[in-house]
C-alpha atoms as a PDB file:
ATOM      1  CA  UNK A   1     -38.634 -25.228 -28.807  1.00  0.00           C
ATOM      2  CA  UNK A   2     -35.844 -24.253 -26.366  1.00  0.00           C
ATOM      3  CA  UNK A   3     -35.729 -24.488 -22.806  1.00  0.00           C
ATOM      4  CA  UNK A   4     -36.250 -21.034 -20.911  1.00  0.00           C
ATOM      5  CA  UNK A   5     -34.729 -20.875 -17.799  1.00  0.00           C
ATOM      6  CA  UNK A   6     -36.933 -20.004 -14.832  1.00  0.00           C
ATOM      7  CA  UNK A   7     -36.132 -16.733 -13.095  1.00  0.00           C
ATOM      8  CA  UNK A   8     -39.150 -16.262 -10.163  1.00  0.00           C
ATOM      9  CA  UNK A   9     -37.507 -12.915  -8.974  1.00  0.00           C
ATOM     10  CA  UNK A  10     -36.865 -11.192 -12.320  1.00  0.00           C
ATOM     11  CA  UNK A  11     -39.286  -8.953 -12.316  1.00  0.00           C
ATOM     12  CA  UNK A  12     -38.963  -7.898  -8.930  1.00  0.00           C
ATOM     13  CA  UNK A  13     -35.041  -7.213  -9.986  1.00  0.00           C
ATOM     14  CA  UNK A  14     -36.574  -5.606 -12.771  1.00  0.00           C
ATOM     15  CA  UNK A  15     -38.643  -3.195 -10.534  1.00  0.00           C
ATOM     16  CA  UNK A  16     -35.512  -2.179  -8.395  1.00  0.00           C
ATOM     17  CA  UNK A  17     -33.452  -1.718 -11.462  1.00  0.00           C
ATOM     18  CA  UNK A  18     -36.571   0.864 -12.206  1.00  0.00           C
ATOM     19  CA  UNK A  19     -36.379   2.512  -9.245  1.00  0.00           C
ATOM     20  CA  UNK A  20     -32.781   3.351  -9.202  1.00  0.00           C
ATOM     21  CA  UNK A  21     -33.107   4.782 -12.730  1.00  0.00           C
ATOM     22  CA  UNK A  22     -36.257   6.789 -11.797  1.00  0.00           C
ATOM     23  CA  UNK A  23     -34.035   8.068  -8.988  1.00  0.00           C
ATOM     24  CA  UNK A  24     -30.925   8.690 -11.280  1.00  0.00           C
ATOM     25  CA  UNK A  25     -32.716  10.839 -13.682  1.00  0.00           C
ATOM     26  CA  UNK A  26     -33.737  13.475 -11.693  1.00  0.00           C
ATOM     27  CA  UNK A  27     -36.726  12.294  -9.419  1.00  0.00           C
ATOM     28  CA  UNK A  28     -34.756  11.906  -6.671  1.00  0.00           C
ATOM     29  CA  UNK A  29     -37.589  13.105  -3.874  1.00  0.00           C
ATOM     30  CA  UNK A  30     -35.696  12.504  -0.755  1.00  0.00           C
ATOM     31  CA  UNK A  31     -36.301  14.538   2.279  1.00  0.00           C
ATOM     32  CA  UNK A  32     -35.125  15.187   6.058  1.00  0.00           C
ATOM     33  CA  UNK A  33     -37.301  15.260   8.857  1.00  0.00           C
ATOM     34  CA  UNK A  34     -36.388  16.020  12.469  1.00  0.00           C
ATOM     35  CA  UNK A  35     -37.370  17.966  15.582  1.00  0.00           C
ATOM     36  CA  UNK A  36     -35.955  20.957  15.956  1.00  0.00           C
ATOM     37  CA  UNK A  37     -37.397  22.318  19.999  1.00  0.00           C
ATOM     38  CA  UNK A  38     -41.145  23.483  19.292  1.00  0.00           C
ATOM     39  CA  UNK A  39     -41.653  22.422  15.642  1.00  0.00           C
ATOM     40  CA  UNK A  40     -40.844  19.567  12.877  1.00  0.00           C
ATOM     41  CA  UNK A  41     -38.580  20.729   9.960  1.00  0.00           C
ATOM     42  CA  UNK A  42     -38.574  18.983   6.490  1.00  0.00           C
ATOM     43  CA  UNK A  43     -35.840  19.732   4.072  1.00  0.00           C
ATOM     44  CA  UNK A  44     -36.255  18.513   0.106  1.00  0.00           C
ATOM     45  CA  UNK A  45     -33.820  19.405  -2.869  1.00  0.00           C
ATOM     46  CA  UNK A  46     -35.254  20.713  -5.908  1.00  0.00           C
ATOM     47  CA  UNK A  47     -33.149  22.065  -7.923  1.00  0.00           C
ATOM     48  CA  UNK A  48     -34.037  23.735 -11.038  1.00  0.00           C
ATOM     49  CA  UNK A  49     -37.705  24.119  -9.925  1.00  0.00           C
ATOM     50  CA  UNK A  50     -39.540  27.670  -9.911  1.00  0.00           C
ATOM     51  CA  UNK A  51     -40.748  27.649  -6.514  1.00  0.00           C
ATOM     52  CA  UNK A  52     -44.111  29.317  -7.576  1.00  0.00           C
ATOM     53  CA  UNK A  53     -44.610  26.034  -9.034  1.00  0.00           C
ATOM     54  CA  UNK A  54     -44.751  24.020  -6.366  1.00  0.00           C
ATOM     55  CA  UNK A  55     -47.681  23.232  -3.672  1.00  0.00           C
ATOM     56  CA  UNK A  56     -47.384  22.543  -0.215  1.00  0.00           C
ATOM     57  CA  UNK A  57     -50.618  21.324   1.416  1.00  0.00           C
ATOM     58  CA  UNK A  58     -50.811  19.608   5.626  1.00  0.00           C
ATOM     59  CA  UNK A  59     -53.478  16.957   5.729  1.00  0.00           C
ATOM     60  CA  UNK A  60     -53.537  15.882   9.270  1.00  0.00           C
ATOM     61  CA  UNK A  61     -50.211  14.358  10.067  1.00  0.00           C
ATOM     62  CA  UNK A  62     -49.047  14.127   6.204  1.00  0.00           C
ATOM     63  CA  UNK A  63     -46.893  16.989   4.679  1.00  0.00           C
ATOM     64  CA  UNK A  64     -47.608  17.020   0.957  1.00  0.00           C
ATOM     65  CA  UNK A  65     -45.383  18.202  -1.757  1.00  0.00           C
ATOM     66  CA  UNK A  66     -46.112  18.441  -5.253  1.00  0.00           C
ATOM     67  CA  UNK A  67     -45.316  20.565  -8.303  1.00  0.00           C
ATOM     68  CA  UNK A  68     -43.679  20.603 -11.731  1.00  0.00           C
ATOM     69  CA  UNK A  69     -40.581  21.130 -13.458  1.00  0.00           C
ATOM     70  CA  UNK A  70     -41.661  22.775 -17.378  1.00  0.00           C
ATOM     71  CA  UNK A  71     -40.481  21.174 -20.586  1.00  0.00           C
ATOM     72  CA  UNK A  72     -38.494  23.578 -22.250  1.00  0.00           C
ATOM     73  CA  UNK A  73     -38.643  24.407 -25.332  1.00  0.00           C
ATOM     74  CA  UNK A  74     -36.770  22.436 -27.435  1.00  0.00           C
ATOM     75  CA  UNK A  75     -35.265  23.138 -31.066  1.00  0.00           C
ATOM     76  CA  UNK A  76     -36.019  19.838 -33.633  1.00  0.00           C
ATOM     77  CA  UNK A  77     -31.822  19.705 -34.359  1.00  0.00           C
ATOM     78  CA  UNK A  78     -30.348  18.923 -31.479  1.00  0.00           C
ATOM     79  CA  UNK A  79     -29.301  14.878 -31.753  1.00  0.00           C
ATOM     80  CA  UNK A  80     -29.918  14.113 -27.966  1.00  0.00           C
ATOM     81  CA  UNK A  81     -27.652  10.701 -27.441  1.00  0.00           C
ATOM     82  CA  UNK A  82     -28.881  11.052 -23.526  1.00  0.00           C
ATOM     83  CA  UNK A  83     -31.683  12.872 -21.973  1.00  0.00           C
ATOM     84  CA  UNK A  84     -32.243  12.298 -18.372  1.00  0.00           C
ATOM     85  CA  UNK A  85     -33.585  15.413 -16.946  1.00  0.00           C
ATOM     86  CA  UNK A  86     -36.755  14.682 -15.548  1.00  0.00           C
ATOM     87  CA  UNK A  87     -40.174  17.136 -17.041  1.00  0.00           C
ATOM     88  CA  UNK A  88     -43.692  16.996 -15.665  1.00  0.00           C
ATOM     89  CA  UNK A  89     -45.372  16.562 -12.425  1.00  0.00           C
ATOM     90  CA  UNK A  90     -43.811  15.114  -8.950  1.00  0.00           C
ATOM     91  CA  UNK A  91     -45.408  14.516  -5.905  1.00  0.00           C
ATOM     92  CA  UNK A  92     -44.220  13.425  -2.358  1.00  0.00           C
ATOM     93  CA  UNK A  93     -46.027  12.631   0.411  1.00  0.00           C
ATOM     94  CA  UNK A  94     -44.573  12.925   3.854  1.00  0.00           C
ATOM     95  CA  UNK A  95     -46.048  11.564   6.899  1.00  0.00           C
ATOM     96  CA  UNK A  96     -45.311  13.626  10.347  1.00  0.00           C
ATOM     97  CA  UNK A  97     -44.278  12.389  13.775  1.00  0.00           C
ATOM     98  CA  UNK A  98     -46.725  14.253  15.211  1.00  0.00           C
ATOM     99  CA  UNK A  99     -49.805  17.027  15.096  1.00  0.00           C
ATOM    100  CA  UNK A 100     -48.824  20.133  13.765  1.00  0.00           C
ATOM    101  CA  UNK A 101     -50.738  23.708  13.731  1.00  0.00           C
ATOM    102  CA  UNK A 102     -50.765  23.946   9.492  1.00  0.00           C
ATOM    103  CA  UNK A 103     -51.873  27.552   9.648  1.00  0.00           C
ATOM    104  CA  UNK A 104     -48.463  28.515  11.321  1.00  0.00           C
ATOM    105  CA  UNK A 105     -46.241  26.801   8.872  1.00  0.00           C
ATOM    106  CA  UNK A 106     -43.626  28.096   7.138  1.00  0.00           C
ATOM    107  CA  UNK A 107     -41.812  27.444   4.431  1.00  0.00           C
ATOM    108  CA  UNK A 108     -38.575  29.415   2.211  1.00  0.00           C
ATOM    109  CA  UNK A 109     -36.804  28.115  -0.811  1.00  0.00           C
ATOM    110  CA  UNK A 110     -32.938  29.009  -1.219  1.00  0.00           C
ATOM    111  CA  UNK A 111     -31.293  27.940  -4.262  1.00  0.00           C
ATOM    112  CA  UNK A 112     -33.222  24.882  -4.982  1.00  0.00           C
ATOM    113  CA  UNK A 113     -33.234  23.875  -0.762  1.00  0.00           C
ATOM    114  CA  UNK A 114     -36.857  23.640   0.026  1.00  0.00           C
ATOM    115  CA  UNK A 115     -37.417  24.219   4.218  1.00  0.00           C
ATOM    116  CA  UNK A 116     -40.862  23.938   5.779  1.00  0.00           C
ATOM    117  CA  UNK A 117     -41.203  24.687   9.024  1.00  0.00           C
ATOM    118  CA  UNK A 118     -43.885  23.148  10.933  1.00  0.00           C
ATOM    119  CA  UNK A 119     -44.606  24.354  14.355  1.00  0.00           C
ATOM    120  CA  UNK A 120     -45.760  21.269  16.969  1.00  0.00           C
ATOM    121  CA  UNK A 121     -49.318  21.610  18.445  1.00  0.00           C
ATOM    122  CA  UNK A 122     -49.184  22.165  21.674  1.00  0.00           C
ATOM    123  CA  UNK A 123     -52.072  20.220  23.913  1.00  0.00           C
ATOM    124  CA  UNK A 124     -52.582  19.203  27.181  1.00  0.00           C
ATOM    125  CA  UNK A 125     -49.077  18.320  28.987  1.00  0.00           C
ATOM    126  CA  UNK A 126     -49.562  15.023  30.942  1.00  0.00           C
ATOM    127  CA  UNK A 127     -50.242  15.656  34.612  1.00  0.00           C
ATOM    128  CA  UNK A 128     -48.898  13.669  37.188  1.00  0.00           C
ATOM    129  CA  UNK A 129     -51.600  11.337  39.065  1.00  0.00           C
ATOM    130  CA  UNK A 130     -50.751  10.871  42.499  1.00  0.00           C
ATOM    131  CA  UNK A 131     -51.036   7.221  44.033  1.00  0.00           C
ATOM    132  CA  UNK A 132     -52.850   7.379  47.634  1.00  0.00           C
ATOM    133  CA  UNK A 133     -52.012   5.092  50.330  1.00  0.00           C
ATOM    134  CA  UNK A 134     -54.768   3.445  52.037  1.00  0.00           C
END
């Protein structure tokens, strides 16, 4: 029997070796968020995606994105040495710095640049409380 050395954080290499792949083959969901005066603005890549395809749903202060890219159809002789182009589903789920009014949101795609545009609630503005001398 030979002597196996002990590695306690392999797996957990192992799991960020993972996610870098799942990010190099296509996956890559990353997104920008910022204020922009009146309303939140959330930018996402996706290129190569038909735009009916994907979904777009506000859940209280969470922006959800979700869709699929289609497996083409593929001929039986091709003799792939690499295939890295993600197929399927993808979901991301975005949480908001604030309340936004979902029903005025907006969103356009331009080749493969997702933009939603989410307009702030408004409320109540904080009033000022004076202090009274006694």
């Amino acid at each position: 029997m030979s002597i196996i050395r002990w590695r306690p954080f392999e797996d957990l290499e192992e799991s960020f070796e993972d996610i870098e792949a799942f990010r190099a083959n296509g996956w890559d969901l990353a997104a920008d968020v910022y204020e922009d005066q009146d309303k939140i603005v959330v930018e996402m890549h996706l290129p190569g995606i038909d735009p009916d395809k994907v979904n777009i749903d506000v859940d209280e202060n969470y922006l959800r994105i979700s869709g699929s890219r289609e497996e083409s159809e593929e001929k039986k002789e091709k003799n792939f040495f690499k295939k890295e182009i993600r197929r399927g589903s993808f979901e991301r789920v975005i949480p908001l710095p604030c309340a936004v009014e979902s029903e005025k949101a907006q969103a356009e795609c331009k080749e493969g640049a997702l933009k939603v545009i989410l307009p702030k609630k408004q409320g109540k503005q904080p009033s000022k409380i004076q202090i009274k001398k006694k």
